[in-house]
C-alpha atoms as a PDB file:
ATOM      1  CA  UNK A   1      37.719  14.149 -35.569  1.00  0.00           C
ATOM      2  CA  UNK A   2      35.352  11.731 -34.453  1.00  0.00           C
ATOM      3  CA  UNK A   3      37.998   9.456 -33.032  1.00  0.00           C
ATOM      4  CA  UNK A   4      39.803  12.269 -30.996  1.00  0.00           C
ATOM      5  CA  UNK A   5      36.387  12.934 -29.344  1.00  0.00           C
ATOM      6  CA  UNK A   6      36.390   9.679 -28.652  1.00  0.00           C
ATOM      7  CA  UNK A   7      39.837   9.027 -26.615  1.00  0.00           C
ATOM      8  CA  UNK A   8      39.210  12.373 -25.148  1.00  0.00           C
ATOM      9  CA  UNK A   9      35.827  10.799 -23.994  1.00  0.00           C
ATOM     10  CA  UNK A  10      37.278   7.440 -22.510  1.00  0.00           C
ATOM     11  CA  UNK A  11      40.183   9.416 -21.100  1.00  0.00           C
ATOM     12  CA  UNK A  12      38.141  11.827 -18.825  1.00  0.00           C
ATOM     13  CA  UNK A  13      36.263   8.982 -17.781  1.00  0.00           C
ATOM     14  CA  UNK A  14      39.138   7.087 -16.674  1.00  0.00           C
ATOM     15  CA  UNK A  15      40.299  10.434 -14.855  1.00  0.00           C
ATOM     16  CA  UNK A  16      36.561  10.324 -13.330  1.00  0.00           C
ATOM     17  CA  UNK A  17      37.328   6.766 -12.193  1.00  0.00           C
ATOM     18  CA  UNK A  18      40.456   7.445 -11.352  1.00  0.00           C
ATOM     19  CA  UNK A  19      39.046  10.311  -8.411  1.00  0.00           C
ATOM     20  CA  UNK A  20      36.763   8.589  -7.701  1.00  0.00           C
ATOM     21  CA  UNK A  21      38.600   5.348  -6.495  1.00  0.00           C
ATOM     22  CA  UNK A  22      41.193   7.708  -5.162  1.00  0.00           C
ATOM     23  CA  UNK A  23      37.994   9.313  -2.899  1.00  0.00           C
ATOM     24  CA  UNK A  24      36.313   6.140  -1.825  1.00  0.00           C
ATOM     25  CA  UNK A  25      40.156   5.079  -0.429  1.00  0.00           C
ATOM     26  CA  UNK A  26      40.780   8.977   1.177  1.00  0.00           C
ATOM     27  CA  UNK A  27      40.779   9.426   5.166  1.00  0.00           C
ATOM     28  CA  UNK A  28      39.902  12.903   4.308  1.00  0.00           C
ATOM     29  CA  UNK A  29      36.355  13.298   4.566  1.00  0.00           C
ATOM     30  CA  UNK A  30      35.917  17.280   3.299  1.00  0.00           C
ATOM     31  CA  UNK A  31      37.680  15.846   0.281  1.00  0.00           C
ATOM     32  CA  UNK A  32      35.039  13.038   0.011  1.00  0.00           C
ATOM     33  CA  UNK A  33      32.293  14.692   0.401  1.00  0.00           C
ATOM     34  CA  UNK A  34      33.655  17.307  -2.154  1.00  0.00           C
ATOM     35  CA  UNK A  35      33.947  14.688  -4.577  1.00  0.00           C
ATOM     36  CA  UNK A  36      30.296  13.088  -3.347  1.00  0.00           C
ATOM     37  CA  UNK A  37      28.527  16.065  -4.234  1.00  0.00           C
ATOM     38  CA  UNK A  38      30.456  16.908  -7.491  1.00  0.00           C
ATOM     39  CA  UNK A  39      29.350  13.306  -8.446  1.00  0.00           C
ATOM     40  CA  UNK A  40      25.915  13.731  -7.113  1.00  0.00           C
ATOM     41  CA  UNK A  41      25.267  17.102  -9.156  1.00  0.00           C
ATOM     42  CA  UNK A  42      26.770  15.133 -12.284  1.00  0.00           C
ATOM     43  CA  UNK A  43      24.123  12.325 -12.084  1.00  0.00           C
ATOM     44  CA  UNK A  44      26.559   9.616 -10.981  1.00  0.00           C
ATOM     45  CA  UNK A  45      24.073   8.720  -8.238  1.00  0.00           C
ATOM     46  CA  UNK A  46      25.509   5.235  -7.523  1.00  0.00           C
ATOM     47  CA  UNK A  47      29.034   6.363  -7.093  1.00  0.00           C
ATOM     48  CA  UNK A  48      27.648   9.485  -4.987  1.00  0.00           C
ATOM     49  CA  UNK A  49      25.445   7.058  -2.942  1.00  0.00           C
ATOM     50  CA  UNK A  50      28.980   5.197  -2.184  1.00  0.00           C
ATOM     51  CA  UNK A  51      30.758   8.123  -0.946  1.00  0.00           C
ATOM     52  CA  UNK A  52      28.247   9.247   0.897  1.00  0.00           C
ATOM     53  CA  UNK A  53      27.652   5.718   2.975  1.00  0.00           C
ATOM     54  CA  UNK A  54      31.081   5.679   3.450  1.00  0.00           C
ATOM     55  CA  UNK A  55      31.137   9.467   5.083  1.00  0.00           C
ATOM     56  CA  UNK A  56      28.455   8.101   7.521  1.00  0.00           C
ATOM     57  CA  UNK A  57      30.026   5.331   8.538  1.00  0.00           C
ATOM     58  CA  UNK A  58      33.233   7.828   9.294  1.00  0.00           C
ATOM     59  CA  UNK A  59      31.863  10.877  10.758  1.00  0.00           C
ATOM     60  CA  UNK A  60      27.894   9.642  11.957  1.00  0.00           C
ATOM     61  CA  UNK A  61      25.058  11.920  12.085  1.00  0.00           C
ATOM     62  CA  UNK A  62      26.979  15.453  12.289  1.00  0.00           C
ATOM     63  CA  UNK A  63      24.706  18.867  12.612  1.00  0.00           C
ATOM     64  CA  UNK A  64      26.471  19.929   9.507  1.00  0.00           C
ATOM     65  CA  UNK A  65      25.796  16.677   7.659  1.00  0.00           C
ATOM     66  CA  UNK A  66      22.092  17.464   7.284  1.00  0.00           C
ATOM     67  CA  UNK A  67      22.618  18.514   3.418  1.00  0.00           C
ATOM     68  CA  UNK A  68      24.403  15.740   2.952  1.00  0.00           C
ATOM     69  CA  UNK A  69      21.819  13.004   3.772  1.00  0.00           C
ATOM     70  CA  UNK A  70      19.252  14.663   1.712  1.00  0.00           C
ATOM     71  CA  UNK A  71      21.937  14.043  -1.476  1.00  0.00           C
ATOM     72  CA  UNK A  72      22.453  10.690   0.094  1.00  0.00           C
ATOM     73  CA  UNK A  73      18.419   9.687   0.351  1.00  0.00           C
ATOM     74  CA  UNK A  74      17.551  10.998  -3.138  1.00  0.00           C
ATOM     75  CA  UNK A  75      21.063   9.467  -5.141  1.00  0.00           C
ATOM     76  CA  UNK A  76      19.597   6.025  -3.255  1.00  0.00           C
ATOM     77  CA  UNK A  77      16.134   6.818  -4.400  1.00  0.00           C
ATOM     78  CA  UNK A  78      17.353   8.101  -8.119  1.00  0.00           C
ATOM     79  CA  UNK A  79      18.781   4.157  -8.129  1.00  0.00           C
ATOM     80  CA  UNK A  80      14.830   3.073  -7.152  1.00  0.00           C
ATOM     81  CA  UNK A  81      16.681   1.411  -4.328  1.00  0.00           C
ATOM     82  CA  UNK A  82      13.036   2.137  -1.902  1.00  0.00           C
ATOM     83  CA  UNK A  83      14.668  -0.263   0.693  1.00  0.00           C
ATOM     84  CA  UNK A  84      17.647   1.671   1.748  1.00  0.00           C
ATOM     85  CA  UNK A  85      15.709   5.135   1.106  1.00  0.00           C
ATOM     86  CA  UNK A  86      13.455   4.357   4.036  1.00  0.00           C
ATOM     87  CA  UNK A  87      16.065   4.184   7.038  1.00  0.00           C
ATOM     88  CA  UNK A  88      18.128   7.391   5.943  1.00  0.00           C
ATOM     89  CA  UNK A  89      14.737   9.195   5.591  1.00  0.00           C
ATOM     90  CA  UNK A  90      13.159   7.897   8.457  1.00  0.00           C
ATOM     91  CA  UNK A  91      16.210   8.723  10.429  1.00  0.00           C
ATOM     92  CA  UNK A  92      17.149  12.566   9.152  1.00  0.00           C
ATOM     93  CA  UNK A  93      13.239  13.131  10.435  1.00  0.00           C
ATOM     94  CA  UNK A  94      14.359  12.005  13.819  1.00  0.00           C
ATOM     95  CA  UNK A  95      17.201  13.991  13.681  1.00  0.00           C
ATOM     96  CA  UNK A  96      16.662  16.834  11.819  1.00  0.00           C
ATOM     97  CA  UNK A  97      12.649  18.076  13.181  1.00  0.00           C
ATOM     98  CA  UNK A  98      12.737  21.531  12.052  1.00  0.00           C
ATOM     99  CA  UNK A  99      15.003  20.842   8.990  1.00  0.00           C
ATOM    100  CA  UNK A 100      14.220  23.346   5.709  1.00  0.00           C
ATOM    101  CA  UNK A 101      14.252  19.496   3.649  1.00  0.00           C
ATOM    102  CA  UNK A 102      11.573  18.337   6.015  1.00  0.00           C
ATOM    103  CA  UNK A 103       8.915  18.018   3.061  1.00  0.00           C
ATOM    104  CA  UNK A 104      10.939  17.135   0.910  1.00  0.00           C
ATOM    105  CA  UNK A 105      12.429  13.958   3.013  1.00  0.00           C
ATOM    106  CA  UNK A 106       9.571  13.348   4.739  1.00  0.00           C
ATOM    107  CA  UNK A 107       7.626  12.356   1.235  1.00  0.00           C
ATOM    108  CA  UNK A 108      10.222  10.426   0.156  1.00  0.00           C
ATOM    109  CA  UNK A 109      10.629   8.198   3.361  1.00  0.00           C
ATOM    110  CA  UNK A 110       6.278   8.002   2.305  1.00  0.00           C
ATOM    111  CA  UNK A 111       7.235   6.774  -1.252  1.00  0.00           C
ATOM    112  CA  UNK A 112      10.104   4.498  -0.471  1.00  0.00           C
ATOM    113  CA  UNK A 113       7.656   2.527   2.199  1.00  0.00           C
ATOM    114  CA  UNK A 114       4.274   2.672  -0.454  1.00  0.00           C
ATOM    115  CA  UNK A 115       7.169   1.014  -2.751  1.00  0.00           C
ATOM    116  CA  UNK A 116       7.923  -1.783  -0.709  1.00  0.00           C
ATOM    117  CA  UNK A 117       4.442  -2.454   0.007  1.00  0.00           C
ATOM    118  CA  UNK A 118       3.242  -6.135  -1.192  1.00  0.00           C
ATOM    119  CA  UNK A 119       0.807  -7.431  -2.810  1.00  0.00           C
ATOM    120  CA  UNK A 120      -3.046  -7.610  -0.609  1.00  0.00           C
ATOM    121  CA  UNK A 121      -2.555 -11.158   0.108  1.00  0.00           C
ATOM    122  CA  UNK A 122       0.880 -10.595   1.939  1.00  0.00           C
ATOM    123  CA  UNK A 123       1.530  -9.324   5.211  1.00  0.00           C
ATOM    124  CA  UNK A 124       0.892  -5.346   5.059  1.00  0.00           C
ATOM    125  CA  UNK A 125       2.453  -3.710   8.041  1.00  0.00           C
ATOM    126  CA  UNK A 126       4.878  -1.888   5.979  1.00  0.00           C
ATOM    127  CA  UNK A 127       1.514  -0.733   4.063  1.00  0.00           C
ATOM    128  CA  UNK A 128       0.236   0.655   7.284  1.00  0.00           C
ATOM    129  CA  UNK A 129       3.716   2.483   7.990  1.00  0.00           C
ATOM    130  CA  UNK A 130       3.377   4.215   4.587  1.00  0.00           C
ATOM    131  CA  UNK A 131       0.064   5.330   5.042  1.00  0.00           C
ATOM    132  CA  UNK A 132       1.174   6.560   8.623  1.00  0.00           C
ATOM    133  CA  UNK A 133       4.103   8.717   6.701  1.00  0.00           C
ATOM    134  CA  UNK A 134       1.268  10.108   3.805  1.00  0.00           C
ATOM    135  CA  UNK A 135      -1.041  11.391   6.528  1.00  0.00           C
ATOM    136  CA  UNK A 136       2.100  13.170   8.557  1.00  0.00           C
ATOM    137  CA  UNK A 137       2.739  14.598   5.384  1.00  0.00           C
ATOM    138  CA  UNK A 138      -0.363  15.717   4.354  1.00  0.00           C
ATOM    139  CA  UNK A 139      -1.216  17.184   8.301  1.00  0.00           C
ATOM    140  CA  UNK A 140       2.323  18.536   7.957  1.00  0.00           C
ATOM    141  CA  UNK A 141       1.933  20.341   4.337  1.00  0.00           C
ATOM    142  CA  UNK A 142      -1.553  20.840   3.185  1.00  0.00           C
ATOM    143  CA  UNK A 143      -0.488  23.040   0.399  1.00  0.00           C
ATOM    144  CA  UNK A 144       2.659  20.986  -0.475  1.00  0.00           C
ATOM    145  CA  UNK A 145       2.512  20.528  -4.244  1.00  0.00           C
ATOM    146  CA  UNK A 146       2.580  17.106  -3.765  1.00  0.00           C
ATOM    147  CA  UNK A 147      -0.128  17.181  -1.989  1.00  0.00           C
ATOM    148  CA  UNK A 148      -2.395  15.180  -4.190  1.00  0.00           C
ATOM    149  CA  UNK A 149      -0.168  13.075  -5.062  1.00  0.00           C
ATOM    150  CA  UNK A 150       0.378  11.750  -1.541  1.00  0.00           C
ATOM    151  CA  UNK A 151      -3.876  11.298  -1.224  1.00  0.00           C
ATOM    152  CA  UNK A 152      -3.766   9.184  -4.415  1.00  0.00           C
ATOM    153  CA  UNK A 153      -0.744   7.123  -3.264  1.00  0.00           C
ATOM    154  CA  UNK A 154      -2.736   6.584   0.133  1.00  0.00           C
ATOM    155  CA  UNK A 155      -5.635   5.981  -1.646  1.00  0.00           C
ATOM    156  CA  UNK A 156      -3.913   3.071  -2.914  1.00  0.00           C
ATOM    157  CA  UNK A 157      -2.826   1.240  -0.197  1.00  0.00           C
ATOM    158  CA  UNK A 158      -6.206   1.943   1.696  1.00  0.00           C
ATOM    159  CA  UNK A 159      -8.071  -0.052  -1.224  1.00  0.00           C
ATOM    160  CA  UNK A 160      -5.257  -2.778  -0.531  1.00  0.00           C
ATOM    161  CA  UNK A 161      -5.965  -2.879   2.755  1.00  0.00           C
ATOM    162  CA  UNK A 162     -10.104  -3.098   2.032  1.00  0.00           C
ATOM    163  CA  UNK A 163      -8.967  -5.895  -0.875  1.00  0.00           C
ATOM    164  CA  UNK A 164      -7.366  -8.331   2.134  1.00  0.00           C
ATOM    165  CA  UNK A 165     -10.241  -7.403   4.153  1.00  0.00           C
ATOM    166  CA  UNK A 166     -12.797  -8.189   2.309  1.00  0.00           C
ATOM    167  CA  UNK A 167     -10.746 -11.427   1.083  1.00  0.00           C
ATOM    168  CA  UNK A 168     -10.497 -12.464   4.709  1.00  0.00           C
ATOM    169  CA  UNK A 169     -14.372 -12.253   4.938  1.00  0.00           C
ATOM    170  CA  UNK A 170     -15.068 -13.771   1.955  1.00  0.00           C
ATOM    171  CA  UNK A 171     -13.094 -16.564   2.664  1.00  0.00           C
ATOM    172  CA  UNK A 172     -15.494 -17.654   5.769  1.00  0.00           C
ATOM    173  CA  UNK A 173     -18.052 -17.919   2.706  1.00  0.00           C
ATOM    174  CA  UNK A 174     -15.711 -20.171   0.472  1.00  0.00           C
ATOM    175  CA  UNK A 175     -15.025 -22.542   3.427  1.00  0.00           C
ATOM    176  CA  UNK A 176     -18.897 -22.691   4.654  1.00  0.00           C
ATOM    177  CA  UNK A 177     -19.405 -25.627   1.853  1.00  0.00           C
ATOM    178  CA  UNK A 178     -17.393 -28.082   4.327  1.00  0.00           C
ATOM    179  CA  UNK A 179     -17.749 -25.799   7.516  1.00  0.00           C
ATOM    180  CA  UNK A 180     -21.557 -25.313   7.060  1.00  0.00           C
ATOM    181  CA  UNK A 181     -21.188 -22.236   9.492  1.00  0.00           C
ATOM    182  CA  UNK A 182     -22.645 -19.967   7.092  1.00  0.00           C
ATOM    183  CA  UNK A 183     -23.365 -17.501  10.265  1.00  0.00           C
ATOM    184  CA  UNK A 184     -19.583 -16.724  10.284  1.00  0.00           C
ATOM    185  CA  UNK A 185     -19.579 -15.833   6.882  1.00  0.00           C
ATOM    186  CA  UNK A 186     -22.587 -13.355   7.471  1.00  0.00           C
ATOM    187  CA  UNK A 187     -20.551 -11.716  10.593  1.00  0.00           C
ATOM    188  CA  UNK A 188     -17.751 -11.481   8.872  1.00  0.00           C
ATOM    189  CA  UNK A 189     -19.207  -9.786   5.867  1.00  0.00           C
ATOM    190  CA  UNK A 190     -21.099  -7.789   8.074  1.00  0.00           C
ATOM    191  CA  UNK A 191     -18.320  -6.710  10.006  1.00  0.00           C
ATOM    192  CA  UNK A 192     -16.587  -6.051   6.752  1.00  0.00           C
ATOM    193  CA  UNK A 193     -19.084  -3.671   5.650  1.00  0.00           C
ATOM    194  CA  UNK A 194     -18.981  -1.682   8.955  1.00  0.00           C
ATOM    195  CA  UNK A 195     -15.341  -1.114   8.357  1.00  0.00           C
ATOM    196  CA  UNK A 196     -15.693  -0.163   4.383  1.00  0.00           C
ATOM    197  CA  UNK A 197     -19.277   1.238   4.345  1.00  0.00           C
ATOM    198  CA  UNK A 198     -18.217   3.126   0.683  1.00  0.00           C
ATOM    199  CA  UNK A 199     -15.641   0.979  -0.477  1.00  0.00           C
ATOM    200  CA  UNK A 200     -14.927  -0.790  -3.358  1.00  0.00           C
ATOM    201  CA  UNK A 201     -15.932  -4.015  -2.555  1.00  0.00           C
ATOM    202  CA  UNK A 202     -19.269  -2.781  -1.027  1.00  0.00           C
ATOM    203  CA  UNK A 203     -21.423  -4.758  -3.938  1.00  0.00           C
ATOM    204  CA  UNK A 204     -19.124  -8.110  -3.510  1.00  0.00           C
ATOM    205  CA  UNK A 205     -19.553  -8.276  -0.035  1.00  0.00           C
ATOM    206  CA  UNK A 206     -23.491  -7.264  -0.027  1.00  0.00           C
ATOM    207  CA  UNK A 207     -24.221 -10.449  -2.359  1.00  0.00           C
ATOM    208  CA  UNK A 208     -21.883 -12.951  -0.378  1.00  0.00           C
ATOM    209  CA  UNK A 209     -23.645 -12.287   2.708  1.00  0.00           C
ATOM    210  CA  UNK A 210     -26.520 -12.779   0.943  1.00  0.00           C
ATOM    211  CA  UNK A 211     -24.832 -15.794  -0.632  1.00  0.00           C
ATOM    212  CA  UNK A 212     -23.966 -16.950   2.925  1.00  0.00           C
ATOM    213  CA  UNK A 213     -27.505 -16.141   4.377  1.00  0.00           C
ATOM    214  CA  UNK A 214     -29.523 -18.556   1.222  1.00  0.00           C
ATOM    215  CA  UNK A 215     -26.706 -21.065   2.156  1.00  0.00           C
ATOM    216  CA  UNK A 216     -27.674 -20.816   5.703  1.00  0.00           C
ATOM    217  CA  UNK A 217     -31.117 -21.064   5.383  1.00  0.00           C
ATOM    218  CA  UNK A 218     -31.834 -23.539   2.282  1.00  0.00           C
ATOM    219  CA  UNK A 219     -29.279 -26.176   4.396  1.00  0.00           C
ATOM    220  CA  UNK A 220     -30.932 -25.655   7.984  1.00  0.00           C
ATOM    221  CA  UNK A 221     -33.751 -27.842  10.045  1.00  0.00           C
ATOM    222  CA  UNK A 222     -37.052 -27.290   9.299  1.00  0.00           C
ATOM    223  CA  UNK A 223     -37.938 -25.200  12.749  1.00  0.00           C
ATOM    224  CA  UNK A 224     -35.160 -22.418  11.743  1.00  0.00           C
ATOM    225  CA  UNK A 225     -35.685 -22.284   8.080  1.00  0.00           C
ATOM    226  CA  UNK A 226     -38.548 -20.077   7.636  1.00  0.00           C
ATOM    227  CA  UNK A 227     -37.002 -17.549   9.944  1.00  0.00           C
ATOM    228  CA  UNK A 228     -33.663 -17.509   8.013  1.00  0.00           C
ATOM    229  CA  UNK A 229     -35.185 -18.068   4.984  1.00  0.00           C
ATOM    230  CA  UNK A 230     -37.036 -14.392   5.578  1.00  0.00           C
ATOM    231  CA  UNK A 231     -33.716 -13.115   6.817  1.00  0.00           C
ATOM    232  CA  UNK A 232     -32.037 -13.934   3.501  1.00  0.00           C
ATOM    233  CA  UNK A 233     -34.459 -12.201   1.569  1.00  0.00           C
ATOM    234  CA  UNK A 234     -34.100  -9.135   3.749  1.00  0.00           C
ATOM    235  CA  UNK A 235     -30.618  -9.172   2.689  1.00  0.00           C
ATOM    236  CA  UNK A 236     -30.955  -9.842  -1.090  1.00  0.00           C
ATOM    237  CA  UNK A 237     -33.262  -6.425  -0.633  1.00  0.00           C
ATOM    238  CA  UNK A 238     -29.886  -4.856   0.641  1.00  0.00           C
ATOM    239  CA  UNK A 239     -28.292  -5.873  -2.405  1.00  0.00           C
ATOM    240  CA  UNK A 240     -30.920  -4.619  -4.363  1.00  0.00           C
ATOM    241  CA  UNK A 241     -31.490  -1.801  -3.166  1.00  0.00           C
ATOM    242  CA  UNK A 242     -27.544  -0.542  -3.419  1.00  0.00           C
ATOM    243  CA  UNK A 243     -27.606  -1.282  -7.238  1.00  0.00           C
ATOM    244  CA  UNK A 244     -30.369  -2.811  -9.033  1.00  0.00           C
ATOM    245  CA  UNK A 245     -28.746  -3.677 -11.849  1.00  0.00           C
ATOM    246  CA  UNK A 246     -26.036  -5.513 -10.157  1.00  0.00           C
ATOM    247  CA  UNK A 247     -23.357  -7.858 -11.438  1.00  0.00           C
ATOM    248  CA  UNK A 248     -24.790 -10.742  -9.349  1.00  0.00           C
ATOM    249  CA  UNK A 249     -28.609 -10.328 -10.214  1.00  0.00           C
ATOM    250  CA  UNK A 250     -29.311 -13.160 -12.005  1.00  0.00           C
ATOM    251  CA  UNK A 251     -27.451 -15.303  -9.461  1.00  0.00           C
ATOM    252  CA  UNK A 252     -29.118 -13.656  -7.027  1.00  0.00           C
ATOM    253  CA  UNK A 253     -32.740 -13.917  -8.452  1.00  0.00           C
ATOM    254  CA  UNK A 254     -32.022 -17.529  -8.983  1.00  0.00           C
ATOM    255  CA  UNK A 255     -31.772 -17.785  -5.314  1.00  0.00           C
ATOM    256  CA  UNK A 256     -34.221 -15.325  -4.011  1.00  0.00           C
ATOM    257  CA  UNK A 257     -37.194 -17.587  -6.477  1.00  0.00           C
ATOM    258  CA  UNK A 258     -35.609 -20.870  -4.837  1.00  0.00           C
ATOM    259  CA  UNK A 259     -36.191 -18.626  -1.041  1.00  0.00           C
ATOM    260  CA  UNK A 260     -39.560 -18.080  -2.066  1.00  0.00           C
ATOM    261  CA  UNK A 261     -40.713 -21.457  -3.451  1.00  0.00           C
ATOM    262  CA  UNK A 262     -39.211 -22.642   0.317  1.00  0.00           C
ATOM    263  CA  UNK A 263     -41.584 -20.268   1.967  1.00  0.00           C
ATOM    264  CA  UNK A 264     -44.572 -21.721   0.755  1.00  0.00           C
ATOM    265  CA  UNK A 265     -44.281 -24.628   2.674  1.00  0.00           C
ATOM    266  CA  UNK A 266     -44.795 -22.542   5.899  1.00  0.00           C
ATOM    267  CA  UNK A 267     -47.346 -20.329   4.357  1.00  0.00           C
ATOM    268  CA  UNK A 268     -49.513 -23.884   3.392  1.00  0.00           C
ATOM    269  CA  UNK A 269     -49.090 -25.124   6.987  1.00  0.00           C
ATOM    270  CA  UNK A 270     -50.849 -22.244   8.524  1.00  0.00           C
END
């Protein structure tokens, strides 16, 4: 019994095969697409996806295609193929404004783009385009049930975006140790903070321009010390005063007592 299901099994297949190849070869497009969507609705996204790309590249963009390319974008995206999703989606929004799948397609052209987006450290435009798509979506469906899942996805990319950021300011601190321009460091921190004034990496960047500020001061000539010597302080106080208890405290209480012991010099001279 078991073997009859079996060659009754491989010979449907072939016969599946066998249309299929048949289709991808047809000039008849209706019969293509017939086969496309009998494919799709049977899970066989990759041989779907094929029919489909081949219909385009026959018939174009047609009015009547629109269901079509919404089989075509999600059999792509069923293969987690993000890179070819983005184009079809991107262009059935340009085509199709008003189109009943305009949620639908316009979350997936989101997805396939937060997909592709690279690591902080890497160039992030296509970050910036999928953040772009979430907030269209989200302006465009506020009650979508995907909803929150777009905000987290966004969420995502946004602390990406604050990660290189706040990298790229950091780094002015790294290089001041053969640079010795600390006061780039503290602008760039500074600036840093203006952009992210919640963010994540609030607490890093508060103690590096502090970092940058001791560095500053403890390496300058004796008529600007005292004055940046105060100025660090006020900016260990900053750190302080966001979290007490914070990662960097002993480092940074190491450095405020060294500040202080400095100080006394121009205290004694007065």
């Amino acid at each position: 019994m078991k073997r009859y299901a079996l060659v009754i099994g491989i010979a449907l297949f072939l016969v599946g095969c066998s249309t299929y190849q048949k289709a991808m070869k047809s000039d008849d497009t209706e019969h293509q697409l017939q086969i496309a969507n009998q494919l799709f609705e049977e899970g066989s996204f990759k041989k779907a996806a094929n029919l489909y790309e081949v219909i385009e590249k026959k018939d174009g963009w047609k009015p009547e295609k629109e269901e079509m390319f919404v089989n075509y974008a999600t059999a792509l995206n069923k293969q987690d193929k993000p890179e070819l999703v983005a184009p079809v989606t991107q262009k059935f929004s340009l085509l199709y404004p008003n189109s009943v799948f305009k949620e639908q397609m316009l979350y997936m052209n989101a997805v396939a783009l937060y997909k592709q987006s690279e690591d902080y450290s890497t160039d992030q435009h296509i970050t910036y385009e999928a953040i772009e798509k979430f907030n269209e979506f989200t302006r465009s469906f506020p009650n979508s049930s995907l909803y929150i899942d777009a905000q987290k996805k966004k969420y995502e990319l946004n602390t990406k975006l604050e990660r290189k950021a706040y990298e790229n300011a950091k780094l002015y601190n790294t290089i001041g140790e053969y640079t010795r321009d600390y006061n780039a460091a503290i602008v760039a921190l500074d600036n840093f903070l203006s952009d992210y004034p919640s963010g994540e990496y609030k607490e890093d960047a508060l103690y590096y321009k502090f970092d940058s500020a001791y560095k500053l001061a403890i390496n300058s000539v004796y008529s600007k010390m005292e004055e940046r010597l105060k100025q660090a302080i006020t900016y260990y106080n900053q750190l302080i005063s966001y979290n007490e208890s914070t990662k960097y405290k002993e480092e940074a209480d190491r450095q405020l007592e060294r500040i202080e012991k400095e100080l006394t010099q121009f205290t004694k001279s007065k």
